[in-house]
Protein backbone atom coordinates (compact mmCIF):
# COMPACT_ATOMS: atom_id res chain seq x y z
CA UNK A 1 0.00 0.00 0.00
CA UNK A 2 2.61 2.50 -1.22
CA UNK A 3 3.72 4.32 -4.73
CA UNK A 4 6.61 6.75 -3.90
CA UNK A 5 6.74 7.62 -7.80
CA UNK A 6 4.81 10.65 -8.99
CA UNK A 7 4.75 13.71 -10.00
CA UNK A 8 3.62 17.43 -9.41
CA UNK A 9 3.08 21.23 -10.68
CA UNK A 10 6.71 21.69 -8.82
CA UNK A 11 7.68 20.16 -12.20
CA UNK A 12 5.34 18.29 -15.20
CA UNK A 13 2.61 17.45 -13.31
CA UNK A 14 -1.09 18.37 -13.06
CA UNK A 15 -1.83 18.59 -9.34
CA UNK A 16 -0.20 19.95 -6.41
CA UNK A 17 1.64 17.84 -3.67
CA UNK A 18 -1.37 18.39 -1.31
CA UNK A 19 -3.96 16.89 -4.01
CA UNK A 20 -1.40 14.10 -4.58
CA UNK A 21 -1.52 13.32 -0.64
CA UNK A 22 -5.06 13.46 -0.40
CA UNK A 23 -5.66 11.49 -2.99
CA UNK A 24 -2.87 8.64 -1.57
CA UNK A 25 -5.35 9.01 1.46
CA UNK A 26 -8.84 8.27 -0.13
CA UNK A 27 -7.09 5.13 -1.83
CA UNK A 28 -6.24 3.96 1.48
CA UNK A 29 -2.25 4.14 0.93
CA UNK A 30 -0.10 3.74 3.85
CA UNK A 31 3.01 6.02 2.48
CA UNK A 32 3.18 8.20 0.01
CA UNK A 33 6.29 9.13 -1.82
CA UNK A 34 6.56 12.61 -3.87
CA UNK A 35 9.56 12.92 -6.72
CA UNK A 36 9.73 15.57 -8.52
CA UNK A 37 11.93 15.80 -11.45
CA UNK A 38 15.55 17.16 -10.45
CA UNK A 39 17.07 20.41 -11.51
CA UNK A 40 18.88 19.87 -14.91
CA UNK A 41 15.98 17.97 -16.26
CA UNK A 42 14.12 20.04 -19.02
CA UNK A 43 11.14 19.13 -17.09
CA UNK A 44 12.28 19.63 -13.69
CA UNK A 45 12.76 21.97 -10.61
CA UNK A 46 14.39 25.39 -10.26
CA UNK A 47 16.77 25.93 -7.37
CA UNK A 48 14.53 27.81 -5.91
CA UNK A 49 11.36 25.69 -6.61
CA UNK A 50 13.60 22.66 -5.26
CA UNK A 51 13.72 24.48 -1.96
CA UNK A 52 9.74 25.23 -2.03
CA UNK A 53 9.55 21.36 -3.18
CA UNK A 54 11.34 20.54 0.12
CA UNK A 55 9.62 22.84 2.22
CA UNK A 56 6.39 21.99 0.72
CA UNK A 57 6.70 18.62 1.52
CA UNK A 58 7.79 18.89 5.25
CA UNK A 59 4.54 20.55 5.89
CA UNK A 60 2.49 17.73 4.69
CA UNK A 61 4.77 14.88 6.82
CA UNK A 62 3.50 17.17 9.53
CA UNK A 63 0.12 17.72 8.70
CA UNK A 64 -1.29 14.42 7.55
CA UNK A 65 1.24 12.49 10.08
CA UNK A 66 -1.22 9.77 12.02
CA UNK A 67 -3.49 9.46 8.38
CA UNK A 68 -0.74 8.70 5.92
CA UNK A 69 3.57 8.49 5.61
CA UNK A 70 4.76 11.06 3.28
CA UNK A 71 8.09 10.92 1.90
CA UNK A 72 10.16 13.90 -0.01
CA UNK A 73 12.15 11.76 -3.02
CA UNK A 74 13.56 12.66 -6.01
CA UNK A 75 13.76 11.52 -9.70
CA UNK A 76 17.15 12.42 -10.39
CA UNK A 77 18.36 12.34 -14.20
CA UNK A 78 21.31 11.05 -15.21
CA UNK A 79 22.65 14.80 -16.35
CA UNK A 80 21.46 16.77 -13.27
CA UNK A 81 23.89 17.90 -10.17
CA UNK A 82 24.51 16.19 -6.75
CA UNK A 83 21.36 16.65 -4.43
CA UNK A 84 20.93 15.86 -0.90
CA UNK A 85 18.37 15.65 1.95
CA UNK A 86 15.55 13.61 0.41
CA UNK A 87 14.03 10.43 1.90
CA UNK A 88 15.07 8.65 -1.51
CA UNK A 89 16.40 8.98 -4.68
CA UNK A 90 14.92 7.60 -8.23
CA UNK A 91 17.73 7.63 -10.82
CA UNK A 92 16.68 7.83 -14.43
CA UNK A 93 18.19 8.17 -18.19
CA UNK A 94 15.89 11.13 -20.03
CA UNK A 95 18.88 12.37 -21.86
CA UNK A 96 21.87 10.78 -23.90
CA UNK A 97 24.56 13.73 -24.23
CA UNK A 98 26.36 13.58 -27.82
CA UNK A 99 29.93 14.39 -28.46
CA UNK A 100 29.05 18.11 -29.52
CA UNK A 101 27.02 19.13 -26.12
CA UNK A 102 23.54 18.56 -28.03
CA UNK A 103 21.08 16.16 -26.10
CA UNK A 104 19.09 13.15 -27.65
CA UNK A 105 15.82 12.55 -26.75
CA UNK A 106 14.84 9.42 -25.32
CA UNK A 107 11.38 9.54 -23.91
CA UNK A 108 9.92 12.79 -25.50
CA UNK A 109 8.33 11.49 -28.65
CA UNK A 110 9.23 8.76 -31.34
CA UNK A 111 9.88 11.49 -33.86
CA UNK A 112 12.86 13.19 -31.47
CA UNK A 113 14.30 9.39 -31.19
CA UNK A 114 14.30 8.44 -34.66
CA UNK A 115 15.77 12.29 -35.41
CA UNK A 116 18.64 11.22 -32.84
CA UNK A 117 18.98 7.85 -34.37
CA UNK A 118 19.65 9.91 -37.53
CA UNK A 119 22.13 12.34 -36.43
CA UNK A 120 24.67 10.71 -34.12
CA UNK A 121 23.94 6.97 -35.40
CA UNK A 122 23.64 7.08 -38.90
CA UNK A 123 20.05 5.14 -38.10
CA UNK A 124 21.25 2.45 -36.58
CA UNK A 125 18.74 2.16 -33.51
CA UNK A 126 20.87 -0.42 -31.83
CA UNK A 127 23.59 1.46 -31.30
CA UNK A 128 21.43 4.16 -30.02
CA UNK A 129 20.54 1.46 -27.88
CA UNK A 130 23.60 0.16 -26.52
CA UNK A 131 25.05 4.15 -25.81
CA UNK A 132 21.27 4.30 -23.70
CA UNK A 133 22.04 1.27 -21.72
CA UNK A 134 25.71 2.21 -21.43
CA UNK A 135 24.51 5.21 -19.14
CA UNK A 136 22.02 3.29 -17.60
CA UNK A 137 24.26 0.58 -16.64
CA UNK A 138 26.38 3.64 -14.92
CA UNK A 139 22.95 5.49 -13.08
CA UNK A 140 23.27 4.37 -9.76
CA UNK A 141 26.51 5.55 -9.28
CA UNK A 142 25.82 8.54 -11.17
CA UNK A 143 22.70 9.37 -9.51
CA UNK A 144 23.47 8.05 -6.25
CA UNK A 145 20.21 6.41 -6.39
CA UNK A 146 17.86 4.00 -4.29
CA UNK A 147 15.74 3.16 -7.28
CA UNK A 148 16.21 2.32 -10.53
CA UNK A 149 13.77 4.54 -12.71
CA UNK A 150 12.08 2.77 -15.66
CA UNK A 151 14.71 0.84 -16.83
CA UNK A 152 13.84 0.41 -20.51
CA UNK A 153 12.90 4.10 -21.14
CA UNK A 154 13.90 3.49 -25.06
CA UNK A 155 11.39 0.82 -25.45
CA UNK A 156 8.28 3.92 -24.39
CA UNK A 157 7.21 3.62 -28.57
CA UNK A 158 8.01 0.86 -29.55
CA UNK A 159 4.09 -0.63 -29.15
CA UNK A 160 3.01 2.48 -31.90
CA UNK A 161 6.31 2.90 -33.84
CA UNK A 162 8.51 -0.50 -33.73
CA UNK A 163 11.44 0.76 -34.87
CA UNK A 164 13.67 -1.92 -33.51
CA UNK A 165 13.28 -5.43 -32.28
CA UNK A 166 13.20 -6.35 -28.55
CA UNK A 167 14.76 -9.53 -29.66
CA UNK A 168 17.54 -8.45 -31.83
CA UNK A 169 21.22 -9.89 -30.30
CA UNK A 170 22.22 -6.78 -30.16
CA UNK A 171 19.58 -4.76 -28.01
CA UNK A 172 19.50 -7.92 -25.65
CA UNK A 173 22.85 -8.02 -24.85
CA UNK A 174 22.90 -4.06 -24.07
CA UNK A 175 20.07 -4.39 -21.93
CA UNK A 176 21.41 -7.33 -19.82
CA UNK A 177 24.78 -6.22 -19.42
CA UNK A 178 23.38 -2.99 -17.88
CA UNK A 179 21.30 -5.16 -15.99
CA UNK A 180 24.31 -7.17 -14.86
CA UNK A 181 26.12 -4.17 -13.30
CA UNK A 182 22.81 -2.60 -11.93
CA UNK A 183 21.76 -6.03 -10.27
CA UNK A 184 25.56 -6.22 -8.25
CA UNK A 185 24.70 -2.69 -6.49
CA UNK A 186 21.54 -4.48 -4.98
CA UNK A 187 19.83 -1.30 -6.36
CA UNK A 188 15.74 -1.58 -6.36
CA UNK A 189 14.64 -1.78 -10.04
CA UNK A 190 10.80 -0.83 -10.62
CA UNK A 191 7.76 -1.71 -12.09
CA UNK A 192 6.59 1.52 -13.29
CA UNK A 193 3.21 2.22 -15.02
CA UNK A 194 3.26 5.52 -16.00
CA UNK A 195 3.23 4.54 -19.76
CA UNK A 196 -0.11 2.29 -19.76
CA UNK A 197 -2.11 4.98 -17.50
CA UNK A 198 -0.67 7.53 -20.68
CA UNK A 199 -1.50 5.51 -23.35
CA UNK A 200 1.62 5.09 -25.11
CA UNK A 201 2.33 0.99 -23.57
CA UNK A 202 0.55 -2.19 -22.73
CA UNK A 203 2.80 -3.43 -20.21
CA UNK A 204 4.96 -1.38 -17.74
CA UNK A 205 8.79 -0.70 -17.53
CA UNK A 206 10.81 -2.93 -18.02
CA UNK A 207 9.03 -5.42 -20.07
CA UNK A 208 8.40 -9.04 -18.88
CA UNK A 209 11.32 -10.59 -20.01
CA UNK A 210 13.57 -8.30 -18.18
CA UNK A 211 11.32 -8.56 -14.97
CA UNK A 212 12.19 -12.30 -14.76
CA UNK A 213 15.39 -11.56 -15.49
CA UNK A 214 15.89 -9.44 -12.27
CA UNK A 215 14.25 -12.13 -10.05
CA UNK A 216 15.65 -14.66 -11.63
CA UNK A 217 19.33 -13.30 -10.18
CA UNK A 218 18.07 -12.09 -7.05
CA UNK A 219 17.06 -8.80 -7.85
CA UNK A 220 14.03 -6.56 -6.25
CA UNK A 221 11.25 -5.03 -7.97
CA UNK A 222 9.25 -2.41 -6.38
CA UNK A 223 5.97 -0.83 -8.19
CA UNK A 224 5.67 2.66 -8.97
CA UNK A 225 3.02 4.88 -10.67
CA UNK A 226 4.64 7.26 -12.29
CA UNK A 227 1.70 9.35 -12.01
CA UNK A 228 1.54 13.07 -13.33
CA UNK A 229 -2.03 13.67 -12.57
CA UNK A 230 -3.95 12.03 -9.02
CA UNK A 231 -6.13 9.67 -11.28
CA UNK A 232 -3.22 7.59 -12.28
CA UNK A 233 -1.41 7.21 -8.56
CA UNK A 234 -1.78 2.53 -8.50
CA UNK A 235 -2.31 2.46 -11.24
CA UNK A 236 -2.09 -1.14 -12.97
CA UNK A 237 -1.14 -2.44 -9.29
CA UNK A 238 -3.35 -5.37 -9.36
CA UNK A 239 -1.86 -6.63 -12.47
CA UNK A 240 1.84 -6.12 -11.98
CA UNK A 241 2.30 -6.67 -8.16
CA UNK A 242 3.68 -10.00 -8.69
CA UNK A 243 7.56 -10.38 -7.66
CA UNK A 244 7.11 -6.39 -6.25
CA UNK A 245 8.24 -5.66 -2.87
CA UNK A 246 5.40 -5.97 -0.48
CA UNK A 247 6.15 -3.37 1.80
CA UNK A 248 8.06 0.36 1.38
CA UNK A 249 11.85 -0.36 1.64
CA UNK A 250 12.06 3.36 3.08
């Protein structure tokens, strides 16, 4: 009875962090987790608004302590700065930075990823591919992270624009030897919605086959929302819980 993934105005989402409590509330959650998008994501806080974020959050631990746990995380891309003083940390790949200081795409639309695939990759999406899980493979110690943030970003279009295949030699060896490194740093990979409540997947991050990788090697899955607007907070719980940690590691 926990999601500590979601989102709020402080950065691309629809309601505040109060709504976002209250709603945790009426759907009888135990602890709810708030993570904003870090500074240095296109999407995410200000210095200043970080601060607010922080502040913000403090006064709802206090004011809804006895009806529901809030926690003050953080989804932390791999490009932003060193943070501190949050309850947890999500690490995620958004970005892939090119040689020339320009940023690819990877989760913004399919057209931005097949325009990157052009440019630095001569169209080759598998080497796209293997730089993405090249930085994933490097995001905990990057990002200093407690969770593992949608692991298979790259795959968000591939259910409307199947541009590569999930079974090609060379996208499943990048993804499992990113996998390999992440799964030694006993790092908590999750199950995260976000796409199916959105529209743009069936299935949640990271697709099945990785999932059972994971367990299969001793790995822990938590579920996570992903939720920009209080509709989508669970949602797809009852169909993904399997294998997920039971109760909130934090």
């Amino acid at each position: 009875m926990f999601d500590l993934h979601m989102h709020t105005v402080f950065s691309d989402g629809k309601n505040t962090a109060e709504e976002m409590v209250q709603e945790a509330i009426r759907r009888g959650l135990d602890t709810v987790g708030l993570s904003d998008h870090s500074q240095g994501d296109p999407c995410g806080m200000t210095w200043e608004s970080t601060e607010e974020y922080k502040k913000e959050i403090a006064r709802l631990k206090e004011k809804y302590r006895g009806q529901i746990r809030v926690l003050c995380g953080l989804e932390r891309d791999f490009m932003s700065e060193d943070f501190s003083g949050y309850d947890y940390v999500i690490g995620s790949v958004h970005w892939l930075t090119m040689a020339d200081g320009h940023h690819v795409s990877i989760d913004w639309t399919a057209e931005k990823l097949r325009e990157g695939a052009e440019k630095y990759f001569d169209g080759d999406m598998y080497a796209l591919a293997e730089v993405y899980y090249a930085a994933e493979a490097r995001v905990a110690e990057v990002t200093k992270c407690d969770i593992i943030g949608h692991f298979d970003l790259i795959t968000k279009f591939i259910e409307q624009d199947p541009t590569f295949d999930l079974q090609h030699p060379r996208y499943v060896a990048a993804w499992q030897g990113a996998c390999d490194v992440l799964l030694k740093t006993g790092k908590i990979f999750e199950v995260n919605t976000g796409a199916m409540s959105r529209g743009y997947r069936t299935e949640p991050y990271p697709h099945a086959e990785i999932r059972r990788y994971i367990l299969d090697r001793g790995g822990k899955l938590i579920l996570s929302s992903d939720a920009h607007a209080k509709e989508n907070i669970c949602s797809g719980f009852d169909a993904y819980g399997e294998g997920c940690l039971a109760e909130c590691p934090f």
